[in-house]
Protein backbone atom coordinates (compact mmCIF):
# COMPACT_ATOMS: atom_id res chain seq x y z
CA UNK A 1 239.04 73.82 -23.88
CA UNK A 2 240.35 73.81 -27.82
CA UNK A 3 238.91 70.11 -28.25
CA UNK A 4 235.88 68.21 -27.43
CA UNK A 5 235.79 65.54 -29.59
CA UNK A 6 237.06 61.96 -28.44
CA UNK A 7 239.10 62.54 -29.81
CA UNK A 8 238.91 65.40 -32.06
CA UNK A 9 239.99 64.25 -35.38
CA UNK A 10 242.75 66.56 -37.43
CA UNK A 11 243.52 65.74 -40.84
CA UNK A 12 247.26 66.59 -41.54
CA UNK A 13 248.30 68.86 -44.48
CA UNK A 14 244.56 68.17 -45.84
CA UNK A 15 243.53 64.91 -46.42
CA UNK A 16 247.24 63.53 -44.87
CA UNK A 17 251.18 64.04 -46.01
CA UNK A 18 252.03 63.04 -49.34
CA UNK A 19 249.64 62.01 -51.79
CA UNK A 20 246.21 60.44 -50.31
CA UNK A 21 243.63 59.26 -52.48
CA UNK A 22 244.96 60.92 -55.39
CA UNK A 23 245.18 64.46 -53.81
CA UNK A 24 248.96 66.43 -52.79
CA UNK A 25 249.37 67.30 -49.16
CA UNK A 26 248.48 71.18 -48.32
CA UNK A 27 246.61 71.48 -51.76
CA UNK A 28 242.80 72.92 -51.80
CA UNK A 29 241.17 69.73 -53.07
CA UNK A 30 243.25 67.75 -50.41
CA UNK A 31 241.27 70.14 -47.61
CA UNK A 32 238.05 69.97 -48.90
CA UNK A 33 238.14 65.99 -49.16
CA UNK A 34 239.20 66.08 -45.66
CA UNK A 35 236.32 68.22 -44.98
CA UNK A 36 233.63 66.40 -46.94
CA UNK A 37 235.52 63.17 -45.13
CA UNK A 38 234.21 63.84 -41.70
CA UNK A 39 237.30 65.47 -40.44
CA UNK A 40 236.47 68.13 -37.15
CA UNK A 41 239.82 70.22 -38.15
CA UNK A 42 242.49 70.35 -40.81
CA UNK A 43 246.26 71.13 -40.17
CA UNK A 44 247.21 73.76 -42.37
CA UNK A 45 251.02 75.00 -42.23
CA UNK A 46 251.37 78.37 -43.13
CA UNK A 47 254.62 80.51 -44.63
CA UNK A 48 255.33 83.74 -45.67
CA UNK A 49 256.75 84.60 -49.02
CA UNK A 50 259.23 87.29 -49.72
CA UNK A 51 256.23 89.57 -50.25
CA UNK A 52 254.89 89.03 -46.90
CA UNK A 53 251.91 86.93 -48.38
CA UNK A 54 250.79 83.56 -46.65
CA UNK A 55 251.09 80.78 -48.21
CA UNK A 56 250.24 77.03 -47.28
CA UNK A 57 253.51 74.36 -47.76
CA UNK A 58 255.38 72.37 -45.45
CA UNK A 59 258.87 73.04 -47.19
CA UNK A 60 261.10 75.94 -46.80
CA UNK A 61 262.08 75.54 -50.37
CA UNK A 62 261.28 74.07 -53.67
CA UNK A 63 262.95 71.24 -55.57
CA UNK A 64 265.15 73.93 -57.61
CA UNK A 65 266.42 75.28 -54.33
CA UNK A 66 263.96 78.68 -54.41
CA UNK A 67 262.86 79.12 -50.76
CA UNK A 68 259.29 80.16 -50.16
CA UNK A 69 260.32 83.58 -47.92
CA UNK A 70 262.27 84.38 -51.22
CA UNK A 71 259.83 84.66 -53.65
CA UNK A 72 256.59 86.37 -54.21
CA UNK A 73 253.54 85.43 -53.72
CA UNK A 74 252.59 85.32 -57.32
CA UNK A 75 255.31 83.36 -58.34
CA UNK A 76 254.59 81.23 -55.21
CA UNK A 77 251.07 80.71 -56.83
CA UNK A 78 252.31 79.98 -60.15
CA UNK A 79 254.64 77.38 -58.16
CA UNK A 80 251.19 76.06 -57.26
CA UNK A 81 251.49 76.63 -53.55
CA UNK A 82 248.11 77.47 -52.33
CA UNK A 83 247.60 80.51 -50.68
CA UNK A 84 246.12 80.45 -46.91
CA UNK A 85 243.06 83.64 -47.52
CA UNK A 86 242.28 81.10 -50.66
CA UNK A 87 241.74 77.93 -48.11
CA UNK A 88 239.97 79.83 -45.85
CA UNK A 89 237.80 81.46 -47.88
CA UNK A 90 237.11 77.85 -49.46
CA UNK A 91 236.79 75.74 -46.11
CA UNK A 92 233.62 75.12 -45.03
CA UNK A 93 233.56 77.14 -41.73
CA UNK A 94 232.01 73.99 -39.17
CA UNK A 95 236.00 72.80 -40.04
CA UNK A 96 238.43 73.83 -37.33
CA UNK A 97 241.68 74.74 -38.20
CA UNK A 98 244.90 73.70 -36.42
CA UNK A 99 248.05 76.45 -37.75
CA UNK A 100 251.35 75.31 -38.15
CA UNK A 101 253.37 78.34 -37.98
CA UNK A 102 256.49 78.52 -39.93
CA UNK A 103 258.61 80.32 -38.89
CA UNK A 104 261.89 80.90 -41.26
CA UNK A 105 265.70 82.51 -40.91
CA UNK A 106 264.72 86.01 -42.10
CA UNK A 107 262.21 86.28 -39.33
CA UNK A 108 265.22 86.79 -37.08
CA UNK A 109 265.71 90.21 -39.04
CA UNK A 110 262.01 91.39 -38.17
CA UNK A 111 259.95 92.56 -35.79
CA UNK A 112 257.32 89.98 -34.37
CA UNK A 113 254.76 92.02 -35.35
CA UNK A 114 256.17 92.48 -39.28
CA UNK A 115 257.16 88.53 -39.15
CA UNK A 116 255.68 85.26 -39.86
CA UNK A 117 254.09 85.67 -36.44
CA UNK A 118 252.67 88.64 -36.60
CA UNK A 119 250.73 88.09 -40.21
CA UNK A 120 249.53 85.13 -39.34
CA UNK A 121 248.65 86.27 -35.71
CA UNK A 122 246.25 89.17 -37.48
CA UNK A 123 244.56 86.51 -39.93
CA UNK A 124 244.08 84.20 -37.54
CA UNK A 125 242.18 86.45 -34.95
CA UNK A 126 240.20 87.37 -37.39
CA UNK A 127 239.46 83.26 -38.50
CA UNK A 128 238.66 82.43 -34.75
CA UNK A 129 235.61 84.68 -35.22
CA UNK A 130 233.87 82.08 -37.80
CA UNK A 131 236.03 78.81 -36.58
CA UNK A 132 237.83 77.13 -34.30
CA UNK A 133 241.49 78.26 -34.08
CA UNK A 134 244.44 76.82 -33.25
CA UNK A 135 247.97 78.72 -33.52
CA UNK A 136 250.85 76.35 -33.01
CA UNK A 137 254.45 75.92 -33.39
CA UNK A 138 257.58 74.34 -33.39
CA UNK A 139 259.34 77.20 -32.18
CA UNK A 140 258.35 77.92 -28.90
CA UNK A 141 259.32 81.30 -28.45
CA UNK A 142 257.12 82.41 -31.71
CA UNK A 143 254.26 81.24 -29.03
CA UNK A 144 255.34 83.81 -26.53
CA UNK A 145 254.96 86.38 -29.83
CA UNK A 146 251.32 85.66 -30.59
CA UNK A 147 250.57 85.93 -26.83
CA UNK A 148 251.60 89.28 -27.08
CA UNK A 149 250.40 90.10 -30.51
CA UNK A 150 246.96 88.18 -30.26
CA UNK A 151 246.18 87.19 -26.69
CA UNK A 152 243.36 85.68 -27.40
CA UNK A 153 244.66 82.92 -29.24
CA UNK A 154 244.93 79.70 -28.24
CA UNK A 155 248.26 78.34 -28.72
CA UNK A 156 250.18 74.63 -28.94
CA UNK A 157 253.71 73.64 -28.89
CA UNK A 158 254.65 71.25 -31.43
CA UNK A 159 257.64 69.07 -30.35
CA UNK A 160 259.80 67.11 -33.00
CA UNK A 161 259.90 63.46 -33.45
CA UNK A 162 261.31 61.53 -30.44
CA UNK A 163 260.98 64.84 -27.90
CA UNK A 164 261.36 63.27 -24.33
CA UNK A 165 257.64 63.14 -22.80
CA UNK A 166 258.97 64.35 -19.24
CA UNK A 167 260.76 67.75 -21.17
CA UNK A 168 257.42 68.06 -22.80
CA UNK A 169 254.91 67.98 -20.08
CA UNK A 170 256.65 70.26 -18.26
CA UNK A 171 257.31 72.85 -20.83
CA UNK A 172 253.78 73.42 -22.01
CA UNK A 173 252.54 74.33 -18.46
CA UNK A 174 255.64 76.98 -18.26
CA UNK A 175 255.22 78.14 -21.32
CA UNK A 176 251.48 78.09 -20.53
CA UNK A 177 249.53 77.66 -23.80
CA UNK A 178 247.12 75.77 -24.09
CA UNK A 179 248.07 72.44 -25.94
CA UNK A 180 250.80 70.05 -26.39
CA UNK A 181 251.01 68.23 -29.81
CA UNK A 182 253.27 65.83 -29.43
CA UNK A 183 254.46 63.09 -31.88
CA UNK A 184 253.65 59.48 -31.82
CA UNK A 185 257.33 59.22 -32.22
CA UNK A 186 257.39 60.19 -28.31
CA UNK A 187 255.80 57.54 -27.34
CA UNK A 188 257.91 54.99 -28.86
CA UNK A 189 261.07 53.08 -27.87
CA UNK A 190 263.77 56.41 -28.41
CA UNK A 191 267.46 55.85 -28.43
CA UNK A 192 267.14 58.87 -25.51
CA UNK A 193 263.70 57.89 -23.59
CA UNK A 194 263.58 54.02 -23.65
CA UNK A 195 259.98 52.94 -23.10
CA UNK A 196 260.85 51.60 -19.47
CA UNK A 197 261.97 55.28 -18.73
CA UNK A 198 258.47 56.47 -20.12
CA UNK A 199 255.47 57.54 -18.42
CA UNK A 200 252.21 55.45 -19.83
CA UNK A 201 250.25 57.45 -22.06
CA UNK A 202 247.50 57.41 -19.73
CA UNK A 203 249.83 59.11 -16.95
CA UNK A 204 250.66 62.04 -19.47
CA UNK A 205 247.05 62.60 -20.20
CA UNK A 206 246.31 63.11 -16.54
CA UNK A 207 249.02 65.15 -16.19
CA UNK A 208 247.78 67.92 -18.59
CA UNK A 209 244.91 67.42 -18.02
CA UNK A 210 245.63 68.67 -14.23
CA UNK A 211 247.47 71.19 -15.59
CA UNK A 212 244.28 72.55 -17.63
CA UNK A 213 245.97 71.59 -20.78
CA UNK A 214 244.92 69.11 -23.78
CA UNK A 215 247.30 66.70 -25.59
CA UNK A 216 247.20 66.47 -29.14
CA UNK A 217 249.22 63.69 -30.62
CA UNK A 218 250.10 63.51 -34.20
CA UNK A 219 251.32 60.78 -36.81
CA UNK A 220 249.65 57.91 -34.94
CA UNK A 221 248.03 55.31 -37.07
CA UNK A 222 246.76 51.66 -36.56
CA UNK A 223 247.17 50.21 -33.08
CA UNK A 224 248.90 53.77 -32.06
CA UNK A 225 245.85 55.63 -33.31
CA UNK A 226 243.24 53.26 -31.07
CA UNK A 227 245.39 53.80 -28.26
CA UNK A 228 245.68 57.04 -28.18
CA UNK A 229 241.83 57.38 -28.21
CA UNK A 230 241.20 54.71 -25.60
CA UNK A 231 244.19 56.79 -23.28
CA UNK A 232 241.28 59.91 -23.34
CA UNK A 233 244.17 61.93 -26.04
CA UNK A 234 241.68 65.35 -26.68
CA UNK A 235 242.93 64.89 -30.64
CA UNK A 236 244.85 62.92 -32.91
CA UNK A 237 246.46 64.51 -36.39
CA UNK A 238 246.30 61.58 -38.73
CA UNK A 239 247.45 60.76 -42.38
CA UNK A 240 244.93 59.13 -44.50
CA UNK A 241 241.77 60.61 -42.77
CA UNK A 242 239.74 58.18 -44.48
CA UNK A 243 241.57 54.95 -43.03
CA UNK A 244 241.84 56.78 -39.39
CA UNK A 245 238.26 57.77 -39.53
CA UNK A 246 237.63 53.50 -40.04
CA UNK A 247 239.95 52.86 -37.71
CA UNK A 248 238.07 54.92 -34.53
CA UNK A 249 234.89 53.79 -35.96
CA UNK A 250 233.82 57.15 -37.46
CA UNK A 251 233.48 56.50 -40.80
CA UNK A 252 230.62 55.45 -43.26
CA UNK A 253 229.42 52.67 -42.62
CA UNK A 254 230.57 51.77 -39.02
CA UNK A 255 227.50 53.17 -37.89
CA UNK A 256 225.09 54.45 -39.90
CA UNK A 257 227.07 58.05 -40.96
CA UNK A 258 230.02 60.34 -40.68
CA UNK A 259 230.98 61.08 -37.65
């Protein structure tokens, strides 16, 4: 199994999205106050610049319009986008790290192995020696790619916002990697899935968990975040790490040290 916490706890873009406690999402000091937070992993999503560099940002392009995949990876830098080998090298190695591949329109023109898959396939084989590793993805079929490229590699399927629960289930198992991160959004009221059409959240856990998969749910906060946990969720990818970490009773303070 990927996780064994209860449940692991996965701090998204760094410390969380946007700006928490002072720092910018996907920035280096973001991930290291994550890390000296009591996080077990970090979300870190990854794209390639026009250089075929790796770089960590969650936007295909900048405020002026420039996309990432267009420009190179010094001017990327100078953009202040961090680069991935920089976190890595940085992050204390006892820190997981979850992948968010992303994968862009010129990847279409490439071979997998040339592509946003296949760079980040080769650095992240190489990460899962001295960490847990995580390789997942909105685009499903960018999955089947680091099967074949790394097969080794334990892969998730990331599904968007309000992604119907039954559609989701299912796919992971025939897609078969190894974890579904689904969003909290899910497991709301949906204009498609209203929540009398919805399985509980404990039913969905026992599903995968039948199936040998793990369910990862991310964006849940508050009352959402507790209930995940108490549902037996294997992790949760929160925003403000240090408010979720109080929340599930893992932070200074609640009992004596950082869990």
């Amino acid at each position: 199994m990927i996780f064994s916490g209860h449940p692991t706890v996965i701090g998204h873009r760094g410390s969380g999205s946007g700006v928490v406690d002072g720092h910018d999402e996907n920035t280096l000091a973001s991930f290291l106050a994550a890390a000296e937070g009591g996080v077990d992993w970090v979300e870190v999503d990854v794209r390639r610049t026009g250089d075929d560099g790796l770089v960590v940002r969650h936007n295909a392009a900048y405020d002026d319009g420039a996309h990432v995949a267009d420009v190179g990876s010094a001017a990327a830098a100078a953009r202040g986008t961090l680069g991935l080998d920089d976190l890595l090298d940085a992050l204390p190695q006892s820190v997981g790290v979850h992948f968010d591949l992303k994968t862009c329109i010129d990847d279409a023109l490439l071979a997998p192995e040339v592509s946003t898959v296949g760079l980040l396939a080769r650095v992240a084989s190489v990460e899962a020696g001295r960490r847990p590793v995580l390789v997942a993805s909105f685009d499903p079929a960018a999955l089947l790619a680091v099967r074949e490229l790394a097969p080794d590699l334990a892969t998730g399927w990331t599904t968007w916002t309000s992604f119907p629960t039954e559609h989701a289930v299912a796919a992971v198992a025939h897609l078969d990697v190894q974890v579904l991160a689904l969003h909290q959004g899910s497991l709301r009221e949906t204009g498609y899935e209203p929540l009398d059409n919805q399985r509980d959240l404990d039913k969905i856990v026992d599903h995968l968990h039948k199936a040998r998969r793990q369910l990862l749910v991310w964006c849940p906060g508050g009352a959402e975040l507790v209930r995940a946990a108490g549902a037996g969720v294997d992790a949760v990818c929160v925003d403000d790490v240090a408010a979720s970490l109080a929340e599930l009773g893992r932070s200074e303070g609640a009992d004596g040290a950082t869990g």
